[in-house]
C-alpha atoms as a PDB file:
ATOM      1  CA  UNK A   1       0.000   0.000   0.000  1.00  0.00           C
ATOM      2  CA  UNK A   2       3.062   2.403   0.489  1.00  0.00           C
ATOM      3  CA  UNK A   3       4.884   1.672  -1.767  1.00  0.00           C
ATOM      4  CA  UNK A   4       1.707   2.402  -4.351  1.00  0.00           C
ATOM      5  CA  UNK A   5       1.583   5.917  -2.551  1.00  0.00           C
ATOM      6  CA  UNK A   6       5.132   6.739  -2.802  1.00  0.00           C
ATOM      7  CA  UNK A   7       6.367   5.356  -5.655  1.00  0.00           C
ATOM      8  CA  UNK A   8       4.737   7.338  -8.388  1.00  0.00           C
ATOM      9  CA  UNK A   9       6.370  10.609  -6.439  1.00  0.00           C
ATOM     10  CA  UNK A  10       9.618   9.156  -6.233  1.00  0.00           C
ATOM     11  CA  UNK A  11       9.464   8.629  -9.781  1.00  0.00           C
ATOM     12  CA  UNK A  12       8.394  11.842 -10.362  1.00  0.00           C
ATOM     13  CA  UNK A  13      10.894  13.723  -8.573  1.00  0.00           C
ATOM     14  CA  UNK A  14      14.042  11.611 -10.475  1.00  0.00           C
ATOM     15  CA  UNK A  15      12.438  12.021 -13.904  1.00  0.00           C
ATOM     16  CA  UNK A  16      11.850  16.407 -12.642  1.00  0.00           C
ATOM     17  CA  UNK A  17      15.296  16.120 -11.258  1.00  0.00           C
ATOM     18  CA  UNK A  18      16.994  14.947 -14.637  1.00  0.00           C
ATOM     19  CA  UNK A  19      14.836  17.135 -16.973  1.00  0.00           C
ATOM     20  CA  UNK A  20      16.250  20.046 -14.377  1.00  0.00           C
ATOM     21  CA  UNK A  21      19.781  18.955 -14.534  1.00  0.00           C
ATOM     22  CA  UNK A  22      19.660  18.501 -19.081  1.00  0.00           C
ATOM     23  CA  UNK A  23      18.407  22.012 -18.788  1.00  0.00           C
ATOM     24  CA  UNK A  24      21.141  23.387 -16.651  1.00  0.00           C
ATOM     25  CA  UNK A  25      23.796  21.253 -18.986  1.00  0.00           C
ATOM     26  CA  UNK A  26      21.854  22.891 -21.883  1.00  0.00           C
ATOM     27  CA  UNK A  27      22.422  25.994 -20.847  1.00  0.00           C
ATOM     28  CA  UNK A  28      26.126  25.818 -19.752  1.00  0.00           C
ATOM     29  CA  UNK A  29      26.886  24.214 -23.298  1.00  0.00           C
ATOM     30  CA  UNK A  30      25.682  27.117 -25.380  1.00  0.00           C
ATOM     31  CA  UNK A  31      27.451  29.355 -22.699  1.00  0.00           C
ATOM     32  CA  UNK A  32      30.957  27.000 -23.462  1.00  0.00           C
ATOM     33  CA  UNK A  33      29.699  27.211 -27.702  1.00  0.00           C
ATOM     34  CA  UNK A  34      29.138  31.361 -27.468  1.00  0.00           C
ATOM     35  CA  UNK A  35      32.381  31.773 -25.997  1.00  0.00           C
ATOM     36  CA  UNK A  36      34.381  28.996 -28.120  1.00  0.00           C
ATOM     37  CA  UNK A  37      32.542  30.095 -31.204  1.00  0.00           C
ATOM     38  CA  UNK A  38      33.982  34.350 -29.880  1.00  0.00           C
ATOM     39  CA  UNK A  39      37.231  33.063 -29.536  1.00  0.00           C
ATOM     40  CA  UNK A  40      37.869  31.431 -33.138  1.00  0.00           C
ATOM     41  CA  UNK A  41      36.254  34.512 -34.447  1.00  0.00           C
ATOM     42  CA  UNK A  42      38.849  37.444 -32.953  1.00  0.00           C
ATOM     43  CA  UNK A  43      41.896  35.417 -34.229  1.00  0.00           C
ATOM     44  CA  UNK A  44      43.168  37.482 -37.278  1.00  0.00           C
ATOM     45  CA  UNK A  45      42.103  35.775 -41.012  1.00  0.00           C
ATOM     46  CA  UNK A  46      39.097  34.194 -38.960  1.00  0.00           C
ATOM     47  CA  UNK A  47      35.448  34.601 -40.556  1.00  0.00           C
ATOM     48  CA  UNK A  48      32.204  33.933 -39.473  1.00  0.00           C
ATOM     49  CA  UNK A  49      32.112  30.349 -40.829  1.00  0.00           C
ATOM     50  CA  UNK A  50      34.966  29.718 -38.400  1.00  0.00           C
ATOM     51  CA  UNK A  51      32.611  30.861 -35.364  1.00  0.00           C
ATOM     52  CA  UNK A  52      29.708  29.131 -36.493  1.00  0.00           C
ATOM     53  CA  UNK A  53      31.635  25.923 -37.295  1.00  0.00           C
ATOM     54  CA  UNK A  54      33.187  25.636 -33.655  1.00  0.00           C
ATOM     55  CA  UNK A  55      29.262  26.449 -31.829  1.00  0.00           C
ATOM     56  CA  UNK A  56      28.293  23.329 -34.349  1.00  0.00           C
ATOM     57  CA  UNK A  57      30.498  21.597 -33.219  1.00  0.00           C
ATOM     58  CA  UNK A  58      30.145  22.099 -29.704  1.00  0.00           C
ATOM     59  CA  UNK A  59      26.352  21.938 -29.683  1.00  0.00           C
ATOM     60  CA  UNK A  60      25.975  18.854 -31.973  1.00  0.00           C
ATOM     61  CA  UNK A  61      28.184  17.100 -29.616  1.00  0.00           C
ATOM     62  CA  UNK A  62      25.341  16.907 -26.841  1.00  0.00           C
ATOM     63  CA  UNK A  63      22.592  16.695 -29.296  1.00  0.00           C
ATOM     64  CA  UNK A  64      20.880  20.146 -29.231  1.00  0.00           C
ATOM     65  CA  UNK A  65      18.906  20.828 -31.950  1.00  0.00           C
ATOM     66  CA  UNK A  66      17.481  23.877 -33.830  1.00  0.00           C
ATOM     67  CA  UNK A  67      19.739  26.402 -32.064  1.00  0.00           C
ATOM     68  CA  UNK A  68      21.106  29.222 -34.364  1.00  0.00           C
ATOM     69  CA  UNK A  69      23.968  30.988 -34.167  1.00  0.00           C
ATOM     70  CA  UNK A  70      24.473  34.632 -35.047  1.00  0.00           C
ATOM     71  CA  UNK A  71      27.661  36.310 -35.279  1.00  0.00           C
ATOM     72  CA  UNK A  72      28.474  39.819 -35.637  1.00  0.00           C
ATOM     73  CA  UNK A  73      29.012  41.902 -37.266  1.00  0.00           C
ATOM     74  CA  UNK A  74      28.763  39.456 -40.676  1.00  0.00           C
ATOM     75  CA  UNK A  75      32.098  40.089 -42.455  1.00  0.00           C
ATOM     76  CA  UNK A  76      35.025  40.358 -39.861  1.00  0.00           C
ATOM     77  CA  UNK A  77      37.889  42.683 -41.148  1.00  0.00           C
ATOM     78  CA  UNK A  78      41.360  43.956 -39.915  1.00  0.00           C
ATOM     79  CA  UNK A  79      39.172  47.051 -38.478  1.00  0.00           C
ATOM     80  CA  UNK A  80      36.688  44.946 -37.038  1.00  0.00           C
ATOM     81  CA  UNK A  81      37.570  45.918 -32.725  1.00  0.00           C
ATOM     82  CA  UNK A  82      34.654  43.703 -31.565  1.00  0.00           C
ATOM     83  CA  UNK A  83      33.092  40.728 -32.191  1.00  0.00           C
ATOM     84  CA  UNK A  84      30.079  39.184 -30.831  1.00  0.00           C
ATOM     85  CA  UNK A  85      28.438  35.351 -30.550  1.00  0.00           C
ATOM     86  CA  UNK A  86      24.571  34.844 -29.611  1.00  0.00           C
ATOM     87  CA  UNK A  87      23.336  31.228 -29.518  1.00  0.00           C
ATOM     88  CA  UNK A  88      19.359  30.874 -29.280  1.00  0.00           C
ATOM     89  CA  UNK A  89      18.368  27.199 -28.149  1.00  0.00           C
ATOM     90  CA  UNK A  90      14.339  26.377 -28.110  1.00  0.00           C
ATOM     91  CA  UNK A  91      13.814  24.574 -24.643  1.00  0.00           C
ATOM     92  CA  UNK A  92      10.846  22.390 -26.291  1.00  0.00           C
ATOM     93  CA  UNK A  93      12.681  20.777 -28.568  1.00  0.00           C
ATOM     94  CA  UNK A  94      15.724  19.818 -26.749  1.00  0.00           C
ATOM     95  CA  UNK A  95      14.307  18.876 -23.434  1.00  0.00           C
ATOM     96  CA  UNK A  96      12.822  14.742 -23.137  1.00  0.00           C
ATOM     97  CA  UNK A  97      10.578  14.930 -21.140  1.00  0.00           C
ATOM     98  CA  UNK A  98       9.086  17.845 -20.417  1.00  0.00           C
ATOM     99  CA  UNK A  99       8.920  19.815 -23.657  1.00  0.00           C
ATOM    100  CA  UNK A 100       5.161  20.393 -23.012  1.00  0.00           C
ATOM    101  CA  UNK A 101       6.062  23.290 -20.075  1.00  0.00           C
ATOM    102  CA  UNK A 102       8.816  24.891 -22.351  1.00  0.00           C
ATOM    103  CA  UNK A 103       6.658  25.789 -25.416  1.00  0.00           C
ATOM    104  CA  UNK A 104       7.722  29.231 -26.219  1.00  0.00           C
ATOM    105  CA  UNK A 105      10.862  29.093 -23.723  1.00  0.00           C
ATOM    106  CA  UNK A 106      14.218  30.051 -25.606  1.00  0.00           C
ATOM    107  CA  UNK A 107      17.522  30.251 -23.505  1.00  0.00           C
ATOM    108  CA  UNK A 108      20.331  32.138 -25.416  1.00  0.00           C
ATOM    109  CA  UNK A 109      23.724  33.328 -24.395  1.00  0.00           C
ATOM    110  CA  UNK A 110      25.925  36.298 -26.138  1.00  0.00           C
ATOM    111  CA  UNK A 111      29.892  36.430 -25.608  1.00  0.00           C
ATOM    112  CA  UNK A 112      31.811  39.785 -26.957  1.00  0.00           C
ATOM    113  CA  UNK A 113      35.949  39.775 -27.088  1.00  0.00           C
ATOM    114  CA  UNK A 114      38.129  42.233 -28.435  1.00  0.00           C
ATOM    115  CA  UNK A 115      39.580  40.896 -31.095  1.00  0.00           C
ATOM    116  CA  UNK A 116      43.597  40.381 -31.850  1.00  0.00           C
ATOM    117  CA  UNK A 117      43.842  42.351 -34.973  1.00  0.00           C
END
């Protein structure tokens, strides 16, 4: 009879507790891919595919799906002083279990460096 009682919460407290901890991975990994992606971007003779290529490869490496990844400005130059990474991740379509309470929920991170031209 107790077990029948307590089970079901016990279950749902692991399966709240994992979907809690994927989110918090989630959103140190586009953190990690932001900053990465900024990094191979200041470099001098980097480009934008450079940037985008290393937050791909950083964010297909977990499994996350649908992000996008914006950097700016577009075309990086030798007077380019700034450059900036933003990575948008949708929460519904990454998460396993409980997609249903992220519907419109989008976590994104921005990293800016100077850059070493």
């Amino acid at each position: 009879m107790e077990m029948a009682i307590c089970l079901p919460i016990v279950f749902l407290v692991l399966f709240f507790s994992l979907e809690a901890a994927r989110a918090y991975f989630l959103r140190q990994a586009i953190d990690d891919a932001s900053y990465a992606a900024c990094r191979a971007a200041k470099v001098p003779g980097a480009s934008q595919m450079d940037a985008q290529f290393v937050s791909q490869k950083i964010l297909d490496s977990i499994g996350a799906i649908d992000y996008s990844t914006i950097v700016s400005p577009t075309n990086i130059t030798d007077a380019t002083e700034y450059v900036t990474v933003t990575i948008s991740l949708p929460m519904n379509k990454n998460m396993a279990l409980t997609s249903a309470f992220f519907k419109n929920k989008i976590i994104s991170s921005s990293s800016t460096l100077k850059t070493e031209r």
